[in-house]
PDB file of N, CA and C in Angstrom:
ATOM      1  N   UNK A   1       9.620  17.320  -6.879  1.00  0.00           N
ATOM      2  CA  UNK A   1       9.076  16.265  -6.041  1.00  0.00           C
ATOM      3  C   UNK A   1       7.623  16.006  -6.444  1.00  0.00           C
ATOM      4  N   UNK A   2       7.288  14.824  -6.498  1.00  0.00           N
ATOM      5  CA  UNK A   2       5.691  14.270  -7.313  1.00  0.00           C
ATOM      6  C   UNK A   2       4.799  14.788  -5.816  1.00  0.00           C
ATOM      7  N   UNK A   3       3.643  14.789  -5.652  1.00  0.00           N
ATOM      8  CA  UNK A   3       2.480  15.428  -5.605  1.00  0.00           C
ATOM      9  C   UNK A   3       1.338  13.513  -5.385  1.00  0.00           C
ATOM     10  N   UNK A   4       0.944  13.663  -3.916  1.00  0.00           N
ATOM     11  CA  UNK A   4      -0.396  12.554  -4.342  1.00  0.00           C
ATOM     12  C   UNK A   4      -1.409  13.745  -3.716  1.00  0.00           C
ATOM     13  N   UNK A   5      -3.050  13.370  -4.616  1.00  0.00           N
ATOM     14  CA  UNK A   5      -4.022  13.650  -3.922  1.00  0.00           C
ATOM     15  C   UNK A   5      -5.119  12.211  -3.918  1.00  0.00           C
ATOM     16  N   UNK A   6      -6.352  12.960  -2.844  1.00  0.00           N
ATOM     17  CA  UNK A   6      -7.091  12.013  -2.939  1.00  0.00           C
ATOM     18  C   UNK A   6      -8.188  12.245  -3.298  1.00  0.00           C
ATOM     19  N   UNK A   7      -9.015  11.162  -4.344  1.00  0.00           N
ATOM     20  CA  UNK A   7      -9.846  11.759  -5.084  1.00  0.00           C
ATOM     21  C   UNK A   7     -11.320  11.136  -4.390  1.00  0.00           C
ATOM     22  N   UNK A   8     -12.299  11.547  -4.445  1.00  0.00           N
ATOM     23  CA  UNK A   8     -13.491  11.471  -3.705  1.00  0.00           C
ATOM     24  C   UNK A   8     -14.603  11.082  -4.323  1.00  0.00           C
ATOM     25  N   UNK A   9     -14.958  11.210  -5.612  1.00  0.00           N
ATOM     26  CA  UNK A   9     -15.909  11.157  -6.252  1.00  0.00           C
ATOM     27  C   UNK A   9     -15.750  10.277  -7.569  1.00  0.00           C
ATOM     28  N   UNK A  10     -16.545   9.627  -8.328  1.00  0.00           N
ATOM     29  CA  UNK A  10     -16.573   8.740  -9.438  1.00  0.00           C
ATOM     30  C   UNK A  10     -15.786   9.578 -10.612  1.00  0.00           C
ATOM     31  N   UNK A  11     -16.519  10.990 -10.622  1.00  0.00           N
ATOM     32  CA  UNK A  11     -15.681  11.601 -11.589  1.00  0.00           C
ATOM     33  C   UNK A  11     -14.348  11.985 -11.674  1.00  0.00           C
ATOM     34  N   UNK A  12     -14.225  12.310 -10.461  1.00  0.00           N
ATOM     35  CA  UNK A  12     -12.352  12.302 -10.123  1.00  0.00           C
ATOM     36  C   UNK A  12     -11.929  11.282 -10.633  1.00  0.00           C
ATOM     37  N   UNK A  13     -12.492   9.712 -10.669  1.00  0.00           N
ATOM     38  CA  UNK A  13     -11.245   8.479 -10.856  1.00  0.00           C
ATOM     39  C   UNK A  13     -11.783   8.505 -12.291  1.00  0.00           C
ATOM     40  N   UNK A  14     -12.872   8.656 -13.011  1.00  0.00           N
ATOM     41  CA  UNK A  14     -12.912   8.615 -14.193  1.00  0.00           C
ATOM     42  C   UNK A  14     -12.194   9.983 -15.582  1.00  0.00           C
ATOM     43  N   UNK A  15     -11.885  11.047 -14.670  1.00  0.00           N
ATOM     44  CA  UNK A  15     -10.358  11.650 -15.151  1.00  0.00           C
ATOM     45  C   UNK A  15      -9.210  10.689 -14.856  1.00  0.00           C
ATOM     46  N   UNK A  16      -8.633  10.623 -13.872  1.00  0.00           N
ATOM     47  CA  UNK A  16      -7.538   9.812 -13.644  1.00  0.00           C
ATOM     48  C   UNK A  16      -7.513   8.494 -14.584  1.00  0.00           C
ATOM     49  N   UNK A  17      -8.250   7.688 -14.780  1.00  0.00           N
ATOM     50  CA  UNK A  17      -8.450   6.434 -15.880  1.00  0.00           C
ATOM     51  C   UNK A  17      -8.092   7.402 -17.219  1.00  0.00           C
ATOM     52  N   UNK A  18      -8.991   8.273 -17.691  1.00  0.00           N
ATOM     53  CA  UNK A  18      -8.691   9.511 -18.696  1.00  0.00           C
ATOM     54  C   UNK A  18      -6.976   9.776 -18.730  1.00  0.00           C
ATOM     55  N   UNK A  19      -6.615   9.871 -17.502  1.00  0.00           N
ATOM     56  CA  UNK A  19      -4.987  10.796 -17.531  1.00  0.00           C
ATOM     57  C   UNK A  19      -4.377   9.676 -17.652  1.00  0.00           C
ATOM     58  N   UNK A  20      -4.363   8.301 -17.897  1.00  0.00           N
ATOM     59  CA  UNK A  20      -3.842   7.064 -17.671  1.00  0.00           C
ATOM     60  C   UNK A  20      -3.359   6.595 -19.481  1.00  0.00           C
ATOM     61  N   UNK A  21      -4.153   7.579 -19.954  1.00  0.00           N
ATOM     62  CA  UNK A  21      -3.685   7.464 -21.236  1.00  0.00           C
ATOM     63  C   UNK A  21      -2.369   8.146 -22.027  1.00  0.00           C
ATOM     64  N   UNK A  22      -2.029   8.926 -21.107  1.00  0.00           N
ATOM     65  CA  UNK A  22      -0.582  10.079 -20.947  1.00  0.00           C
ATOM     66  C   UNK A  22       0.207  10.139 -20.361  1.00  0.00           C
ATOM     67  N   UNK A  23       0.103   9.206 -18.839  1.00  0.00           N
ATOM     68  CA  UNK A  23       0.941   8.637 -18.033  1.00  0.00           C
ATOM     69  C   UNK A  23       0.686   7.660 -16.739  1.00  0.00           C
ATOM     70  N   UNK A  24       1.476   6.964 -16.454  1.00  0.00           N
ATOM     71  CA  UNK A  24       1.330   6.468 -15.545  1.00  0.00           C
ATOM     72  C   UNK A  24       0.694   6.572 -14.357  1.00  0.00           C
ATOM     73  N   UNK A  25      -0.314   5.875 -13.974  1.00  0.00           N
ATOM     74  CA  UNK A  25      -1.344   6.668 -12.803  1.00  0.00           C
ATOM     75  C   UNK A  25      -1.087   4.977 -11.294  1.00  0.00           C
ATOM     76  N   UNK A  26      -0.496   5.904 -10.283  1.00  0.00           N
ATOM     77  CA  UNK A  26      -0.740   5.003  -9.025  1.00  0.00           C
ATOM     78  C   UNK A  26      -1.372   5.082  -7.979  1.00  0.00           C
ATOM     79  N   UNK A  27      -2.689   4.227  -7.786  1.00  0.00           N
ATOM     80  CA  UNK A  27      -3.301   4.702  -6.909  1.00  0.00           C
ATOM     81  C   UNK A  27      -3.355   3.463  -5.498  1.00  0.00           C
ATOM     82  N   UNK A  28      -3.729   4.445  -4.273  1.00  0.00           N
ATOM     83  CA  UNK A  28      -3.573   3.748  -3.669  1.00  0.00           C
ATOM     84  C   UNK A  28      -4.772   3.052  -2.938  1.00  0.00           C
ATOM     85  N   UNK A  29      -5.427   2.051  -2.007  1.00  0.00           N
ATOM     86  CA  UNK A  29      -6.955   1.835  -1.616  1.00  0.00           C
ATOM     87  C   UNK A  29      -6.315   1.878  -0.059  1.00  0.00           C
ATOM     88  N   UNK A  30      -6.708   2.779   0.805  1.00  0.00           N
ATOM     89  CA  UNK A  30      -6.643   2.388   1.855  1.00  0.00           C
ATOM     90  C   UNK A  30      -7.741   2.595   2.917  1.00  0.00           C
ATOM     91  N   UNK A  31      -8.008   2.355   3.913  1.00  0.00           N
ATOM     92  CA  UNK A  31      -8.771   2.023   5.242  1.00  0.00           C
ATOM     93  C   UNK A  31      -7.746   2.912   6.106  1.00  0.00           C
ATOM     94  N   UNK A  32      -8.903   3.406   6.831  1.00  0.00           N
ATOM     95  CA  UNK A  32      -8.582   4.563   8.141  1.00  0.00           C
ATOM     96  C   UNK A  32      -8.796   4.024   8.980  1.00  0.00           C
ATOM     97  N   UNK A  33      -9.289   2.740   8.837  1.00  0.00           N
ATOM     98  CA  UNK A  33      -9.449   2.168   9.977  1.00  0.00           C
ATOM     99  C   UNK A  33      -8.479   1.151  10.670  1.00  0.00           C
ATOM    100  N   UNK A  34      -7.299   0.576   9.326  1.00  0.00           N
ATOM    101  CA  UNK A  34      -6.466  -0.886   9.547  1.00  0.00           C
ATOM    102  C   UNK A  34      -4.994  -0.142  10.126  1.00  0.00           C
ATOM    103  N   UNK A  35      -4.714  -1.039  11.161  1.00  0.00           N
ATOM    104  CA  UNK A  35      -3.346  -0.524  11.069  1.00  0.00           C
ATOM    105  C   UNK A  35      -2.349  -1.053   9.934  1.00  0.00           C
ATOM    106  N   UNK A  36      -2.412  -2.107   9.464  1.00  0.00           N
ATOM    107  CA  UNK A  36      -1.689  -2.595   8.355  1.00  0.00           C
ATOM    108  C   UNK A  36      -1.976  -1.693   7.035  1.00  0.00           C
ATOM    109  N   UNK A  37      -2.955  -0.736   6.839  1.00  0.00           N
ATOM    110  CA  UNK A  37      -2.989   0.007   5.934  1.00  0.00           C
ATOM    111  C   UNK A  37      -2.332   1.115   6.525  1.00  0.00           C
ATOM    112  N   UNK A  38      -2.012   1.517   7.550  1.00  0.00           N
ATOM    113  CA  UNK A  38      -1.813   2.657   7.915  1.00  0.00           C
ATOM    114  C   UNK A  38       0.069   2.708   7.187  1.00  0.00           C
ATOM    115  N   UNK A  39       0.167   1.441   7.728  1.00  0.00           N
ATOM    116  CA  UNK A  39       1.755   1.044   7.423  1.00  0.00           C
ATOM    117  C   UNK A  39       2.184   1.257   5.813  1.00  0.00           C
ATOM    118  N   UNK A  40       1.020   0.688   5.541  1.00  0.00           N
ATOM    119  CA  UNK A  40       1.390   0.604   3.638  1.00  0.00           C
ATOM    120  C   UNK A  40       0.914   2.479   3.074  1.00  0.00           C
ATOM    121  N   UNK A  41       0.423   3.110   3.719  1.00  0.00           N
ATOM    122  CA  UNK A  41      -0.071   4.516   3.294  1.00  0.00           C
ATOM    123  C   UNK A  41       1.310   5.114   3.712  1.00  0.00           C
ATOM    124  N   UNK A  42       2.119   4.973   4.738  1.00  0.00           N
ATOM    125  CA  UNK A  42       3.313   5.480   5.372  1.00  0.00           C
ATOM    126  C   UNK A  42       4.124   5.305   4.053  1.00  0.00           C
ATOM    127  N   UNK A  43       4.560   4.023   3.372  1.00  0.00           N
ATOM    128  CA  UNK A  43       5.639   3.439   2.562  1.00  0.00           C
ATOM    129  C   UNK A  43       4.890   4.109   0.826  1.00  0.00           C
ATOM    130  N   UNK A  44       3.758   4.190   1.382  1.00  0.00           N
ATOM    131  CA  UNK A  44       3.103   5.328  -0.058  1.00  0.00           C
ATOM    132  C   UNK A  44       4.153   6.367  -0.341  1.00  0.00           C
ATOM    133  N   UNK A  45       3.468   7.553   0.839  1.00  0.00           N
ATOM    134  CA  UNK A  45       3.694   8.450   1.035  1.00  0.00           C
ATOM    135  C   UNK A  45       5.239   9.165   0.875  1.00  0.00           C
ATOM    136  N   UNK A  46       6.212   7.780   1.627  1.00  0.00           N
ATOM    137  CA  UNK A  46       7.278   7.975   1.032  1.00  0.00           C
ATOM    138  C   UNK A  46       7.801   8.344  -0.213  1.00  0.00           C
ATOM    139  N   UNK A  47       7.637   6.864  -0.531  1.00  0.00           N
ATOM    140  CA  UNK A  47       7.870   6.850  -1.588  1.00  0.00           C
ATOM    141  C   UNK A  47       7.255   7.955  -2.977  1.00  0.00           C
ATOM    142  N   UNK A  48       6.555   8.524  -2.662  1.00  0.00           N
ATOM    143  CA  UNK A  48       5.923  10.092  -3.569  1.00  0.00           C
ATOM    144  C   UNK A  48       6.637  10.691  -3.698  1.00  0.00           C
ATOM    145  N   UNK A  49       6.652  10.955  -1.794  1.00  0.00           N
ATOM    146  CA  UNK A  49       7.990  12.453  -1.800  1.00  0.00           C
ATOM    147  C   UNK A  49       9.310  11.886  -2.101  1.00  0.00           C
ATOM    148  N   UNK A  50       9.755  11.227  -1.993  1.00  0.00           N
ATOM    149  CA  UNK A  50      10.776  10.840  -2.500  1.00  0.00           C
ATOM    150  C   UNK A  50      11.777  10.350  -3.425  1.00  0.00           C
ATOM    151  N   UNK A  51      11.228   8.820  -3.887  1.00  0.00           N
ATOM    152  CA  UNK A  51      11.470   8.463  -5.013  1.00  0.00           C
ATOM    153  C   UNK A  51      10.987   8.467  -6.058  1.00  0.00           C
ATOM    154  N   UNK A  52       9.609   8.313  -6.239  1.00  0.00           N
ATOM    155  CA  UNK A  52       8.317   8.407  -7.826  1.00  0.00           C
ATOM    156  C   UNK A  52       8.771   9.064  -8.761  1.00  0.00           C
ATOM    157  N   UNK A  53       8.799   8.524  -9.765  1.00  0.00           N
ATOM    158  CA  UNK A  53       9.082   9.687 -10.944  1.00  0.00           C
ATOM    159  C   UNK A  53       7.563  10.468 -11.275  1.00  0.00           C
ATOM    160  N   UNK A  54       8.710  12.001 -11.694  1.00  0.00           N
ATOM    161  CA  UNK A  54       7.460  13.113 -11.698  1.00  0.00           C
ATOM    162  C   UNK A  54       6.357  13.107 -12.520  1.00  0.00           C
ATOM    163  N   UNK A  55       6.721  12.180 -13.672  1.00  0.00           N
ATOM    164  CA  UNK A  55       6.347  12.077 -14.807  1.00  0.00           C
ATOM    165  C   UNK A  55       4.774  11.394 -14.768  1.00  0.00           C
ATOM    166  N   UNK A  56       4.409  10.869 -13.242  1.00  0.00           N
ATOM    167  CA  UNK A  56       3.280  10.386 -13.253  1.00  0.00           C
ATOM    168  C   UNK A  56       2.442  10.990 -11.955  1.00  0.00           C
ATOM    169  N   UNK A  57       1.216   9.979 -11.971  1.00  0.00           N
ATOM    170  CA  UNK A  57       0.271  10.697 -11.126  1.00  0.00           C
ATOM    171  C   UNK A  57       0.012   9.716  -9.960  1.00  0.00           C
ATOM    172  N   UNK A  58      -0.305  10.322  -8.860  1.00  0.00           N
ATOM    173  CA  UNK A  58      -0.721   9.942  -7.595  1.00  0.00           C
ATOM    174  C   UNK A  58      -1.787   9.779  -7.003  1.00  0.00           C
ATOM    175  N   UNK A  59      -2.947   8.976  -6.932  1.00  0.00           N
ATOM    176  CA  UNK A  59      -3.443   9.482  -6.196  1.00  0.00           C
ATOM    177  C   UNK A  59      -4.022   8.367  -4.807  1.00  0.00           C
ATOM    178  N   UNK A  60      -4.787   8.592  -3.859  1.00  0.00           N
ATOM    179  CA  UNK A  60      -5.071   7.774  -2.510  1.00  0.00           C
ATOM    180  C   UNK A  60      -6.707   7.820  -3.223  1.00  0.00           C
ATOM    181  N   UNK A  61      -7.442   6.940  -2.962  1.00  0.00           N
ATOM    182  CA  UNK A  61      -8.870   6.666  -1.888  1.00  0.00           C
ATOM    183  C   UNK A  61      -9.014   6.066  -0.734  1.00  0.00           C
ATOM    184  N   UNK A  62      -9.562   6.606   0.177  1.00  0.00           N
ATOM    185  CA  UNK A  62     -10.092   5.895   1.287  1.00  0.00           C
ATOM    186  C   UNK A  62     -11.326   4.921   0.934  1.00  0.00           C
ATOM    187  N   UNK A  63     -11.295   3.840   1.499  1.00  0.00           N
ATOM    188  CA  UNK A  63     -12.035   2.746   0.881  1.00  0.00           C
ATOM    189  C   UNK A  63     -13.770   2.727   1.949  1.00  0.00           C
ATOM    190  N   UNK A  64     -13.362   2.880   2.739  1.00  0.00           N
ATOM    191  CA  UNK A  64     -14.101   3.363   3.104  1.00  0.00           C
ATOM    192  C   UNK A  64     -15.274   4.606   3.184  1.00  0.00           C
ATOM    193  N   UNK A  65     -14.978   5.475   3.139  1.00  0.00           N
ATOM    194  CA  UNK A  65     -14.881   6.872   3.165  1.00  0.00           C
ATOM    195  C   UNK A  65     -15.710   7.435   1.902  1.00  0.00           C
ATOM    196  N   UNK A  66     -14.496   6.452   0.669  1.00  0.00           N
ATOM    197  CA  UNK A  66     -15.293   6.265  -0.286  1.00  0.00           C
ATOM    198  C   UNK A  66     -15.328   5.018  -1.418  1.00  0.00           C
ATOM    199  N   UNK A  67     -16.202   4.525  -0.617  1.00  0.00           N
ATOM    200  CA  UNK A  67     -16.589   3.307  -1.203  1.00  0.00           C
ATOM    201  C   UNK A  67     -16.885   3.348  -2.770  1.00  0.00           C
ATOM    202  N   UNK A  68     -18.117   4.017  -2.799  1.00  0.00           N
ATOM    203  CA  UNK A  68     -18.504   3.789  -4.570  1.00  0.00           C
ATOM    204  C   UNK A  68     -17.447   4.262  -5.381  1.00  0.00           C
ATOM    205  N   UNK A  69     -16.262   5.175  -5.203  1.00  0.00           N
ATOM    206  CA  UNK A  69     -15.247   5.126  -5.745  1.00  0.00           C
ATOM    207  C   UNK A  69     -14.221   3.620  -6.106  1.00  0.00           C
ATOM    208  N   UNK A  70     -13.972   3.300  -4.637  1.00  0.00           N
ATOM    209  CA  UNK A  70     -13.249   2.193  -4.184  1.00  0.00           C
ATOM    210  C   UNK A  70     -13.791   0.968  -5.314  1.00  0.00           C
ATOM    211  N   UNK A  71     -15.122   0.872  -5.027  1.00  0.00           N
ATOM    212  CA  UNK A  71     -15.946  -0.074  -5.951  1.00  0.00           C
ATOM    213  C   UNK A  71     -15.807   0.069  -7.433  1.00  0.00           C
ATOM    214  N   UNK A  72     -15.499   1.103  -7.759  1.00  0.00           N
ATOM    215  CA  UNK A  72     -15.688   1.706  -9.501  1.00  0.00           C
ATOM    216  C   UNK A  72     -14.159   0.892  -9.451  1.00  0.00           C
ATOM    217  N   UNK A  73     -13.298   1.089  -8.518  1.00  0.00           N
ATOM    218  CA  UNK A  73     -11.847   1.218  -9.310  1.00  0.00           C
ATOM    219  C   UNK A  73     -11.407  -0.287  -9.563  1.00  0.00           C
ATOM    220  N   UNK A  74     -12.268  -1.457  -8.396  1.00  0.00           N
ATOM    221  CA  UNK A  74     -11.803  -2.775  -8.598  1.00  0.00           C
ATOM    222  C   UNK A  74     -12.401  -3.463 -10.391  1.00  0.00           C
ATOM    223  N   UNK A  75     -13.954  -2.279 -10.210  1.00  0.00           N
ATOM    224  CA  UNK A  75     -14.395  -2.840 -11.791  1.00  0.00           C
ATOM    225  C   UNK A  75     -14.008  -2.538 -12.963  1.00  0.00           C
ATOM    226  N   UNK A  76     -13.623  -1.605 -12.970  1.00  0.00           N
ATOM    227  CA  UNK A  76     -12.762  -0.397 -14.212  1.00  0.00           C
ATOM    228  C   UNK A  76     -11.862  -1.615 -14.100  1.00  0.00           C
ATOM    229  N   UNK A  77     -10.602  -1.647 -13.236  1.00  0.00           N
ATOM    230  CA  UNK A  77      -8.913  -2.168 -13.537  1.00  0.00           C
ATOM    231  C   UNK A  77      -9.389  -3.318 -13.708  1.00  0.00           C
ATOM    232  N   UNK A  78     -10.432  -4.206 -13.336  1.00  0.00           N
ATOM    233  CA  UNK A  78     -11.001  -5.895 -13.001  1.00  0.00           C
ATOM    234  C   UNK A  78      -9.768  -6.335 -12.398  1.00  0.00           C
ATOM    235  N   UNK A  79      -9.765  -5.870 -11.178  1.00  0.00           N
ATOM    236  CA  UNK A  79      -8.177  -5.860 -10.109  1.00  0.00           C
ATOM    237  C   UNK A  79      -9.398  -6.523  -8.759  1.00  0.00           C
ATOM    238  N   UNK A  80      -9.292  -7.702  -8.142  1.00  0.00           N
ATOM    239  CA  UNK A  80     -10.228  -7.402  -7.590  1.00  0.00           C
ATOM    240  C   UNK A  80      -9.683  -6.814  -5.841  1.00  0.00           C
ATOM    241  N   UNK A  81     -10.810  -6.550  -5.067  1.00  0.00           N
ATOM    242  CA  UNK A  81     -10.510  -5.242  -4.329  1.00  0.00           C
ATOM    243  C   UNK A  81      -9.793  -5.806  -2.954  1.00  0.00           C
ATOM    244  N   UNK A  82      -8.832  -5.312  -2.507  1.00  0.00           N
ATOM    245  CA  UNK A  82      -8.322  -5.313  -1.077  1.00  0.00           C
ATOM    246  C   UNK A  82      -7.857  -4.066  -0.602  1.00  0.00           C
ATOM    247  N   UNK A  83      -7.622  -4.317   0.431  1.00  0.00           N
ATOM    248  CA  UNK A  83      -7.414  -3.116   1.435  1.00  0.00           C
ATOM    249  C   UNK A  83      -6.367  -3.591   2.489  1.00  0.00           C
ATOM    250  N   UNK A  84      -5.169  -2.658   2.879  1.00  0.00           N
ATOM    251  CA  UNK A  84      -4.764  -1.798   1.834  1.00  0.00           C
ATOM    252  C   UNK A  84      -4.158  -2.562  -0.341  1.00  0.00           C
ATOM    253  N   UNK A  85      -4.521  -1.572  -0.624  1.00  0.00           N
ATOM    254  CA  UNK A  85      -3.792  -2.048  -2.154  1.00  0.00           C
ATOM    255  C   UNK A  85      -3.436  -1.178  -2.577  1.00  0.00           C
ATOM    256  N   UNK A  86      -2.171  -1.314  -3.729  1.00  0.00           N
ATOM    257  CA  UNK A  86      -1.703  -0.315  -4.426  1.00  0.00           C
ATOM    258  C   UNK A  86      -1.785  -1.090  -6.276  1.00  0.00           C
ATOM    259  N   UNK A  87      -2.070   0.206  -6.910  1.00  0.00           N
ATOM    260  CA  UNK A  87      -2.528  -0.927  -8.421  1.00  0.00           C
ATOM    261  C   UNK A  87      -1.732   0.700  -9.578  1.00  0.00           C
ATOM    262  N   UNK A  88      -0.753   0.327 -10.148  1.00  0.00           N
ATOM    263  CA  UNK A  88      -0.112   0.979 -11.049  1.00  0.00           C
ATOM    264  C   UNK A  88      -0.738   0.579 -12.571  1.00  0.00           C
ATOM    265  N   UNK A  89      -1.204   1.626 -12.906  1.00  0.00           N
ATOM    266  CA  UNK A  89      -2.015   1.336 -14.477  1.00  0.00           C
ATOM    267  C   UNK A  89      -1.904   2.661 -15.820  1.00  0.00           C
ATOM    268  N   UNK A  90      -1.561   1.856 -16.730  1.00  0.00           N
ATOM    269  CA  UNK A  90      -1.528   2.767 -18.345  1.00  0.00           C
ATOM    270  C   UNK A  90      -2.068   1.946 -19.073  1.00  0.00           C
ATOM    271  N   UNK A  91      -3.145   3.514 -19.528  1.00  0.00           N
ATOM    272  CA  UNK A  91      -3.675   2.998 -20.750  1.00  0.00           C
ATOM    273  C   UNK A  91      -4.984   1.997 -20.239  1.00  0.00           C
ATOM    274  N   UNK A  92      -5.512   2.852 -18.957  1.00  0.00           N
ATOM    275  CA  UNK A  92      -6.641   1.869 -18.765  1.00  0.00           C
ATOM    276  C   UNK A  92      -6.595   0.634 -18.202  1.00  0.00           C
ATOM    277  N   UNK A  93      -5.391   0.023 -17.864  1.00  0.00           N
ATOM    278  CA  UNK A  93      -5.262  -1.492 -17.680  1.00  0.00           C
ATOM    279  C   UNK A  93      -4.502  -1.526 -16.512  1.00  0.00           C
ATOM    280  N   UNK A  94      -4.577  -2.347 -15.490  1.00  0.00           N
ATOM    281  CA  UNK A  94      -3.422  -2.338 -14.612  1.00  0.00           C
ATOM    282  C   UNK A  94      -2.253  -2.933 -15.223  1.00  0.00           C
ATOM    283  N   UNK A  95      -1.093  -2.397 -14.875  1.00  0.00           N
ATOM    284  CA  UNK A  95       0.332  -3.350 -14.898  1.00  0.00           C
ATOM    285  C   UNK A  95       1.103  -3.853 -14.079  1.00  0.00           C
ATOM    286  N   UNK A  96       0.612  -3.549 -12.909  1.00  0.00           N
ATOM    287  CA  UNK A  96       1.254  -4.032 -11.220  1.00  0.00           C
ATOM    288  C   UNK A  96       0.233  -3.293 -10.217  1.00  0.00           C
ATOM    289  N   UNK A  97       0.160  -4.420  -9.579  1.00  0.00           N
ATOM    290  CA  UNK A  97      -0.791  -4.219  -8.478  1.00  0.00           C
ATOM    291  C   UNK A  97      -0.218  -5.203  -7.178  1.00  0.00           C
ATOM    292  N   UNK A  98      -0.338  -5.118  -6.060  1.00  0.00           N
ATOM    293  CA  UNK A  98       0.210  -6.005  -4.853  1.00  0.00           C
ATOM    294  C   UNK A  98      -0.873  -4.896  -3.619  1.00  0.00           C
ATOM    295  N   UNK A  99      -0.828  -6.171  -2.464  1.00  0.00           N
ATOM    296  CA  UNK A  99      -1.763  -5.259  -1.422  1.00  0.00           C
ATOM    297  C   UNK A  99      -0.614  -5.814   0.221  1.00  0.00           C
ATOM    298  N   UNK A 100      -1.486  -5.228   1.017  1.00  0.00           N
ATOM    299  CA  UNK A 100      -0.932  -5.614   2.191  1.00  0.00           C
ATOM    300  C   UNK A 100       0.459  -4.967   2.448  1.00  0.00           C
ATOM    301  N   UNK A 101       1.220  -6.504   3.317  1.00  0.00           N
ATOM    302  CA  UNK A 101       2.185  -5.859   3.272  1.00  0.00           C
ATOM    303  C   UNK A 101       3.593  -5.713   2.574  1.00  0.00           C
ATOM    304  N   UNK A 102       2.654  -6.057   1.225  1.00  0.00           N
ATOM    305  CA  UNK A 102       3.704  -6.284   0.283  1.00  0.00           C
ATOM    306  C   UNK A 102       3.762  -4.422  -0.271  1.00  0.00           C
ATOM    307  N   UNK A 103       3.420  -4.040   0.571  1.00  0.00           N
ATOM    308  CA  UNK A 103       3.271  -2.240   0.038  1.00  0.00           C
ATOM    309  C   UNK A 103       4.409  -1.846   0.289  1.00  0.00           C
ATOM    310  N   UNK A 104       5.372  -1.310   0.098  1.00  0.00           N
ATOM    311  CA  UNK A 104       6.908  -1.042   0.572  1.00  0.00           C
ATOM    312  C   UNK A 104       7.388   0.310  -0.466  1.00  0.00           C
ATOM    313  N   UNK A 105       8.424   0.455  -0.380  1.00  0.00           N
ATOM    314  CA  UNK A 105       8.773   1.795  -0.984  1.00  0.00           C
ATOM    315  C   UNK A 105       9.343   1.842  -2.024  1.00  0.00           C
ATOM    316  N   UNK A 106      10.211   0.617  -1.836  1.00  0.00           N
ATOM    317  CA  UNK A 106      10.903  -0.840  -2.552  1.00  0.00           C
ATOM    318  C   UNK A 106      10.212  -1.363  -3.825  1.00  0.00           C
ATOM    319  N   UNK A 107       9.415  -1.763  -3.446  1.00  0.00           N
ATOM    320  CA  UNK A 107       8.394  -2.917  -4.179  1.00  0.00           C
ATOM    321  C   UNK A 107       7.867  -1.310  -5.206  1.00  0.00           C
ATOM    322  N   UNK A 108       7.482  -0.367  -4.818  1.00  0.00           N
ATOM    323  CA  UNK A 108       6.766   0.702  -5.677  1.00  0.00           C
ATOM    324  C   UNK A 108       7.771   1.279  -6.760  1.00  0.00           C
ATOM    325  N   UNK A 109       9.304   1.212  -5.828  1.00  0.00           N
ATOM    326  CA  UNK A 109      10.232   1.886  -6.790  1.00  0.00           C
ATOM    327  C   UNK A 109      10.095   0.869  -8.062  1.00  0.00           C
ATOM    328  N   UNK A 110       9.895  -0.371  -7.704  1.00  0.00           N
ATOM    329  CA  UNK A 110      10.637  -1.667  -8.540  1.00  0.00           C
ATOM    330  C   UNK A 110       9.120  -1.900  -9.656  1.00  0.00           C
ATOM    331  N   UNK A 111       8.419  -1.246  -8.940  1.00  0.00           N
ATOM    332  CA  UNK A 111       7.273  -1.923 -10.366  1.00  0.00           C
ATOM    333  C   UNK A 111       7.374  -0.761 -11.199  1.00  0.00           C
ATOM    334  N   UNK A 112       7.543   0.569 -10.553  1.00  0.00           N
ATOM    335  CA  UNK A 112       7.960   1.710 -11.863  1.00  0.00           C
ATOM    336  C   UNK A 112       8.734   1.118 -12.845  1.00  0.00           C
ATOM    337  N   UNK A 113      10.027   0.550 -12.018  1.00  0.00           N
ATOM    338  CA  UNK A 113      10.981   0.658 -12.736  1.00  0.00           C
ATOM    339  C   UNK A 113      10.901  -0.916 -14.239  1.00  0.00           C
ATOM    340  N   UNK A 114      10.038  -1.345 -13.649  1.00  0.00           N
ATOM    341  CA  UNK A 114       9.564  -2.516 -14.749  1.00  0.00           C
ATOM    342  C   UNK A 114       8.800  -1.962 -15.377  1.00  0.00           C
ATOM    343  N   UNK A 115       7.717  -1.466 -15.463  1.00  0.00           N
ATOM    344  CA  UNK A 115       6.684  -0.991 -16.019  1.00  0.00           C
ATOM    345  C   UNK A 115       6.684   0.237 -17.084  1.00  0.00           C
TER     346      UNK A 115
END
């Protein structure tokens, strides 16, 4: 079963961009504060323990919480930023990204499975 953490600091996401070169990295942006993020962190979460293939990496920021992270990650991917969002990227680049409540468990299985 895949594994998310959440990373806190600039250098954490600038490994993860690093590990993006070896596999698939999905991260997620959410707010502790929205209930509509709360919903899309639920259909995350699922979907980790459940369906994700192992083969890649997980991880959450709170956008809040941590912002200058949050901020690094819209400029790194040039994804620009919402909350909640989920942004699937190799090789440095995003390849699917969607926010709101287009966050589903569904929609995450289905961009793996394109991507």
């Amino acid at each position: 079963m895949a594994q998310w953490k959440e990373i806190t600091t600039v250098e954490e996401w600038e490994q993860a961009l690093r590990r993006s070169e070896e596999q698939p990295v999905l991260v997620i942006k959410h707010s502790t504060r929205c209930p509509v993020s709360a919903e899309a962190w639920e259909e995350y979460r699922e979907f980790v323990s459940g369906k994700a293939p192992e083969e890649a990496e997980y991880i959450m920021v709170k956008v809040i919480e941590s912002r200058e992270v949050s901020n690094r990650i819209a400029e790194d991917l040039e994804v620009q930023h919402k909350s909640p969002q989920a942004i699937l990227f190799r090789n440095r680049k995003p390849v699917w990204h969607t926010s709101h409540w287009h966050i589903k468990t569904a929609a995450l299985e289905e961009a793996f499975q394109a991507h």
